[in-house]
C-alpha atoms as a PDB file:
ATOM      1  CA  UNK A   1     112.218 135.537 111.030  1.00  0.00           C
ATOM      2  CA  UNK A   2     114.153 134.585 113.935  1.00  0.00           C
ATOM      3  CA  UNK A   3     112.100 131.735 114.953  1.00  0.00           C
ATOM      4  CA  UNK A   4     111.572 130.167 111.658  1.00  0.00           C
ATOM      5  CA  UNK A   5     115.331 130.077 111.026  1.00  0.00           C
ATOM      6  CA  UNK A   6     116.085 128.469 114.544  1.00  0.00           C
ATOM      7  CA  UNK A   7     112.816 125.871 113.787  1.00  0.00           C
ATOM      8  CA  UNK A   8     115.137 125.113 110.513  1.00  0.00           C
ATOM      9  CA  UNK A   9     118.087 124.665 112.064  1.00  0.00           C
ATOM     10  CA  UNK A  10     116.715 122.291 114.720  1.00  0.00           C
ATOM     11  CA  UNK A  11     114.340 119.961 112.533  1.00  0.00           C
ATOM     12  CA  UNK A  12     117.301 117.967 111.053  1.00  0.00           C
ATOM     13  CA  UNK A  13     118.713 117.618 114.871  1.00  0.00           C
ATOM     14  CA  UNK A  14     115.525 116.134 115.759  1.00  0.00           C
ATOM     15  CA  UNK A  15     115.232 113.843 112.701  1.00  0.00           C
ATOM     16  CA  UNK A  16     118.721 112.661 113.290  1.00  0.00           C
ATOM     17  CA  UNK A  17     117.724 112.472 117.273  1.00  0.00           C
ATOM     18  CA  UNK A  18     114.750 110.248 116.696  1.00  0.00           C
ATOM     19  CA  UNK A  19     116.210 107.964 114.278  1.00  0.00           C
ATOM     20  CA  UNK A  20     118.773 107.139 117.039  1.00  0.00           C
ATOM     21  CA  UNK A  21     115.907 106.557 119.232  1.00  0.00           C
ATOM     22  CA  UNK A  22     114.164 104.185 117.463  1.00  0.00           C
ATOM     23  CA  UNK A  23     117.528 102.165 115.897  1.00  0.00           C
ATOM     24  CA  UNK A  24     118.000 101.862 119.431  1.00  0.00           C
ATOM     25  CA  UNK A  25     114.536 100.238 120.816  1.00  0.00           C
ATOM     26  CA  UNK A  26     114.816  97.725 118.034  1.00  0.00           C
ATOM     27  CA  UNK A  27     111.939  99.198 116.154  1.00  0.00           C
ATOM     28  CA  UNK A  28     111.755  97.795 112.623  1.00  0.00           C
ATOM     29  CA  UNK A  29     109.032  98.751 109.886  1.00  0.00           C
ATOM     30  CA  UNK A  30     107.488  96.263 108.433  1.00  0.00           C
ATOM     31  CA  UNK A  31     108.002  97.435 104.820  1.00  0.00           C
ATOM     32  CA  UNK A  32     111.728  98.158 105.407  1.00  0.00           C
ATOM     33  CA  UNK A  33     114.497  96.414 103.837  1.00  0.00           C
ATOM     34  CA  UNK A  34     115.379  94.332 107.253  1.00  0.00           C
ATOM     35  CA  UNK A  35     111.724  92.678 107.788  1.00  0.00           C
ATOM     36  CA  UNK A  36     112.460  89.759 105.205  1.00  0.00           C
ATOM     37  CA  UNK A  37     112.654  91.641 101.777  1.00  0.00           C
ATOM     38  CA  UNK A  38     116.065  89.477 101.263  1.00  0.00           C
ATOM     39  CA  UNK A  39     114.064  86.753 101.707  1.00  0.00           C
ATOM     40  CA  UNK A  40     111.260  87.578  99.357  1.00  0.00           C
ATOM     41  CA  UNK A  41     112.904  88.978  96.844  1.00  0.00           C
ATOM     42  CA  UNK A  42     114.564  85.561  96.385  1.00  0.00           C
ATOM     43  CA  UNK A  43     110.880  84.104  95.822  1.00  0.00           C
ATOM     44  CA  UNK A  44     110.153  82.143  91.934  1.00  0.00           C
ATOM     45  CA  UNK A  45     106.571  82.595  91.199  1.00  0.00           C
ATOM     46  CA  UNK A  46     104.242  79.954  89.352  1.00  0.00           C
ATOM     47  CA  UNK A  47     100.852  80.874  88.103  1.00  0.00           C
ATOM     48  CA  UNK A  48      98.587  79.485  86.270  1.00  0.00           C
ATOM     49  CA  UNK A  49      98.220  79.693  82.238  1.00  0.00           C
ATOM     50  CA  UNK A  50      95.806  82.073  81.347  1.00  0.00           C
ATOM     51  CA  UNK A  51      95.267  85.764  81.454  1.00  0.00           C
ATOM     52  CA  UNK A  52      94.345  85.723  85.297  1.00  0.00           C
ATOM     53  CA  UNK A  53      97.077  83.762  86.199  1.00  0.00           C
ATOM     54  CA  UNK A  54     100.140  85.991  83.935  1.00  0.00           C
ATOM     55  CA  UNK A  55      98.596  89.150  85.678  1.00  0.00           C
ATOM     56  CA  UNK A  56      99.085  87.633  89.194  1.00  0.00           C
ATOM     57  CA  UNK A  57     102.125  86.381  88.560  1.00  0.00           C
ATOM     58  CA  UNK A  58     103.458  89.869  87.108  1.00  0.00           C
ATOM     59  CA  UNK A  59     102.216  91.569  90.323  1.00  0.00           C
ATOM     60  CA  UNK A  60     103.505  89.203  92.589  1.00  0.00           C
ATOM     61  CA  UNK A  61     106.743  89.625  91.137  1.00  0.00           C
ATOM     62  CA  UNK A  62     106.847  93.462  91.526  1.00  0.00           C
ATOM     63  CA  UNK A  63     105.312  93.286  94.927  1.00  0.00           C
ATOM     64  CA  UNK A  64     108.317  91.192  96.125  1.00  0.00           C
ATOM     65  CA  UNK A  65     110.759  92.718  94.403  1.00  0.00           C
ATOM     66  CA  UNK A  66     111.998  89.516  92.485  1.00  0.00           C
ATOM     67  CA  UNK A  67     115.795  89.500  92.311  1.00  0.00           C
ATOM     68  CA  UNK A  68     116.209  87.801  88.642  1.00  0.00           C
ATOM     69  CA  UNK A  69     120.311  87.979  89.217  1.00  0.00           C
ATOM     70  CA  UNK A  70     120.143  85.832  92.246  1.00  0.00           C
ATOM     71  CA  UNK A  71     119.227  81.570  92.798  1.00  0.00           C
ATOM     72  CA  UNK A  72     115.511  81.627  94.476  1.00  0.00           C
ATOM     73  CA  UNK A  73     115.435  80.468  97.818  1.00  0.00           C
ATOM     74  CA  UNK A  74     111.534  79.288  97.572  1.00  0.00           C
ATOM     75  CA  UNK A  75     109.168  78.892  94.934  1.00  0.00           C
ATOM     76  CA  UNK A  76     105.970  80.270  94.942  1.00  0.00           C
ATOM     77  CA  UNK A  77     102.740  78.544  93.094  1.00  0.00           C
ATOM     78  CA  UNK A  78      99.522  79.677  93.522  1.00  0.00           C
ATOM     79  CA  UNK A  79      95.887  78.280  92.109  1.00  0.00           C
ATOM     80  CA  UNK A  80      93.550  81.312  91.445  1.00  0.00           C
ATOM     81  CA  UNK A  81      90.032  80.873  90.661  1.00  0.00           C
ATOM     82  CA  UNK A  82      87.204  83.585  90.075  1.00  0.00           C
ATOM     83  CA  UNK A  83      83.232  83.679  90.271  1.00  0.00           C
ATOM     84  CA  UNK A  84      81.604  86.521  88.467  1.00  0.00           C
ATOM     85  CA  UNK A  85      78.526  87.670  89.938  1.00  0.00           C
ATOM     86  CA  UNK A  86      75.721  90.651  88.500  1.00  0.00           C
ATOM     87  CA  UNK A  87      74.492  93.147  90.266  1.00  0.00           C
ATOM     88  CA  UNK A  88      71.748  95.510  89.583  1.00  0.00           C
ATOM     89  CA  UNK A  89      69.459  94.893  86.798  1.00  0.00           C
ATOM     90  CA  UNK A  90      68.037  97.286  84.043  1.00  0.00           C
ATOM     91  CA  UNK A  91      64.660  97.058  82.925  1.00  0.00           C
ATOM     92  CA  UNK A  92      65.717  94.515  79.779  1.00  0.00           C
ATOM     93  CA  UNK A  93      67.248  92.075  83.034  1.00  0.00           C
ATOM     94  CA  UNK A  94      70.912  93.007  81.940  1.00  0.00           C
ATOM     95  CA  UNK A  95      73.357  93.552  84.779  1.00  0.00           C
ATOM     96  CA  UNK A  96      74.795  97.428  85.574  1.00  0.00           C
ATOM     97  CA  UNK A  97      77.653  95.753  87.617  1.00  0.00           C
ATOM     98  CA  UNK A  98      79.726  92.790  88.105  1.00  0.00           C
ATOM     99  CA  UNK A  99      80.813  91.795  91.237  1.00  0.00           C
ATOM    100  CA  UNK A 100      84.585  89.565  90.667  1.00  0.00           C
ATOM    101  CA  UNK A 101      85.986  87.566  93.586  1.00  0.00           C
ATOM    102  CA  UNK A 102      89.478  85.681  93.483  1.00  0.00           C
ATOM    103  CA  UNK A 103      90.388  83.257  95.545  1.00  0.00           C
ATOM    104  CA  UNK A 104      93.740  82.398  95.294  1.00  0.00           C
ATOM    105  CA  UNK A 105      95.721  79.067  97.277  1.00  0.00           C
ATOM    106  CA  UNK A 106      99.581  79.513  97.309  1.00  0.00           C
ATOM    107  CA  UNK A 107     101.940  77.107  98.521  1.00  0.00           C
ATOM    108  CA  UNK A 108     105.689  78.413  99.772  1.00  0.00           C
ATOM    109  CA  UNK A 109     108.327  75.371  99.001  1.00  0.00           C
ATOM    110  CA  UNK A 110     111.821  75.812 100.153  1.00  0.00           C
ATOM    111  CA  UNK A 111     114.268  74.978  97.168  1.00  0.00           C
ATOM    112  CA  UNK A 112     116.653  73.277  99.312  1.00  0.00           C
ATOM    113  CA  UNK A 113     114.133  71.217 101.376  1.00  0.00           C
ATOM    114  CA  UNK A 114     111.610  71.725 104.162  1.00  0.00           C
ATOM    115  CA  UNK A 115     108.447  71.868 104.824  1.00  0.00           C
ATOM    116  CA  UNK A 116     105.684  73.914 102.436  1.00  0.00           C
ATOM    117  CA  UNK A 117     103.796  76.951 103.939  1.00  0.00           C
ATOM    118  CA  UNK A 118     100.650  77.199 101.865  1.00  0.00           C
ATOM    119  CA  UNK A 119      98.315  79.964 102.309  1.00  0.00           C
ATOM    120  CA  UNK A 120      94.542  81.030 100.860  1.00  0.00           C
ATOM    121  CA  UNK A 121      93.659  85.011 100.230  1.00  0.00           C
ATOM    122  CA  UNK A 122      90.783  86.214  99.068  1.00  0.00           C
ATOM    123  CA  UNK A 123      89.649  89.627  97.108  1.00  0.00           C
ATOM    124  CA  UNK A 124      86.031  91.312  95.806  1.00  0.00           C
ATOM    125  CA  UNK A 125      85.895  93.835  93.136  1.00  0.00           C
ATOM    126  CA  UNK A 126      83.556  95.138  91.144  1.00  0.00           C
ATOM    127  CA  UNK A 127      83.030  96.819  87.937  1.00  0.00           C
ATOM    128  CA  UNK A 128      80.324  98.455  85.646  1.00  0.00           C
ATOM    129  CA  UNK A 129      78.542  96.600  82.411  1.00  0.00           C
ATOM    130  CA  UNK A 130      79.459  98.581  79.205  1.00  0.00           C
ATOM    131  CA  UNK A 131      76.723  98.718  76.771  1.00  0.00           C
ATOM    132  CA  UNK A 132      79.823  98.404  73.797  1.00  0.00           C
ATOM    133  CA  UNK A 133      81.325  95.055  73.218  1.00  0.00           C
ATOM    134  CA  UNK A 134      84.969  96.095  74.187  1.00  0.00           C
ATOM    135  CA  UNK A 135      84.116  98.702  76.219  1.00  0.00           C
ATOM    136  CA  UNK A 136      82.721  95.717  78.458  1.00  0.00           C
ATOM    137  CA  UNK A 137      85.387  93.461  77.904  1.00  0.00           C
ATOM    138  CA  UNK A 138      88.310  96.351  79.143  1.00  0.00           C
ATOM    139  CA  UNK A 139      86.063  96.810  81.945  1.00  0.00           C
ATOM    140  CA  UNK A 140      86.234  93.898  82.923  1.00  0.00           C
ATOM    141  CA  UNK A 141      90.093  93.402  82.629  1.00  0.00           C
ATOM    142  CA  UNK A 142      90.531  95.972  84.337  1.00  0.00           C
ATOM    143  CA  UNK A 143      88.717  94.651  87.572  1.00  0.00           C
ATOM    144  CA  UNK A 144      90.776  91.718  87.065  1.00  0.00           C
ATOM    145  CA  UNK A 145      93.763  93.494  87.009  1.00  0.00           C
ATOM    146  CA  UNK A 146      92.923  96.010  90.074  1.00  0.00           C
ATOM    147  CA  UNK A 147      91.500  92.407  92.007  1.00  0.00           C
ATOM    148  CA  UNK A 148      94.835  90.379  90.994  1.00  0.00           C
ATOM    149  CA  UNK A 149      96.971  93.458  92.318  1.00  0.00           C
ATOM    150  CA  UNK A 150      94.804  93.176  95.801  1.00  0.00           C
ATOM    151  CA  UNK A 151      95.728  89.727  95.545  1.00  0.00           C
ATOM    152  CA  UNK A 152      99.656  90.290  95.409  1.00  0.00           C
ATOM    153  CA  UNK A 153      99.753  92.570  98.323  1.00  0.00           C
ATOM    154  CA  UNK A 154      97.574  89.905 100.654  1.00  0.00           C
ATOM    155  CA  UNK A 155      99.734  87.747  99.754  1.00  0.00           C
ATOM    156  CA  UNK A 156     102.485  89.443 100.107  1.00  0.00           C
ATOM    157  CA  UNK A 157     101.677  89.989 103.730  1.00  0.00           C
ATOM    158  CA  UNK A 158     100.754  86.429 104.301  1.00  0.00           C
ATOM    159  CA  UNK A 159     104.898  85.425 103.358  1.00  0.00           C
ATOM    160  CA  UNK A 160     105.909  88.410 105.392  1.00  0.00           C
ATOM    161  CA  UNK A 161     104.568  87.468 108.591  1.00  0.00           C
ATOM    162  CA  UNK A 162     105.498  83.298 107.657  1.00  0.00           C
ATOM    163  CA  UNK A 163     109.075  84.269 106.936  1.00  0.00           C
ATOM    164  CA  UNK A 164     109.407  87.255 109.669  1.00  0.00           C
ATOM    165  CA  UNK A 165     111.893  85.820 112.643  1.00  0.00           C
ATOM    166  CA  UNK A 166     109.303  85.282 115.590  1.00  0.00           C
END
């Protein structure tokens, strides 16, 4: 009893201890608030027209945490296109699987001038062939929707490390 009560006593001590420590060294994280989230949450995005494009742009939005109440700094537009490739055959030479790749090209323009930082990311998915008409097409939503989420958070990283103070 003793030495569990003395363990919780010193843990917050520690915490506290540590935290000093590495405010001190300069240590940031690179998904903390000070590693350019200002920055990116002040991003517009521009996607495409379709399906593909709405369901980038959606995740793109919540992956940078788009400030709607402040003037963007950059705008965002990206070019996505996909190739849809079977996989496996059954014995009437339909596919089991689908194997979806997106490549997406995004260019990063400054709204008050500058020069453009584009960008390319790429993502593989795949998903199973559904017998049932909409069982098929949900399935493969849904890989678009898993792939275009991949998508978001590669290219979230890409403006991270573009707009990260060297």
């Amino acid at each position: 009893m003793g030495r569990g009560r003395a363990a919780a006593r010193t843990a917050p001590v520690l915490a506290a201890l540590s935290a000093l420590l590495l405010a001190g060294c300069g240590f940031t994280p690179m998904y903390g608030d000070a590693a350019g989230a200002p920055a990116l949450s002040r991003i517009a995005v521009a996607a495409q027209d379709d399906r593909l494009g709405y369901s980038l742009r959606e995740e793109l939005e919540d992956a940078l945490g788009w400030n709607r109440s402040a003037a963007p700094l950059y705008g965002l537009e990206t070019a996505v296109e996909q190739n849809r490739r079977p996989l496996g055959r059954r014995i009437d030479d339909t596919a089991t699987r689908y194997e979806l790749t997106l490549r997406a090209a995004w260019t990063l323009t400054p709204v008050n001038g500058g020069p453009p930082l584009t960008g390319t990311e790429a993502v593989t998915t795949t998903y199973a062939a559904a017998d049932q008409p909409y069982a098929a097409i949900a399935a493969q939503q849904d890989g678009e929707d898993r792939a275009a989420a991949e998508l978001a958070r590669l290219i979230r990283l890409d403006l991270m490390r573009a707009l990260s103070p060297q």
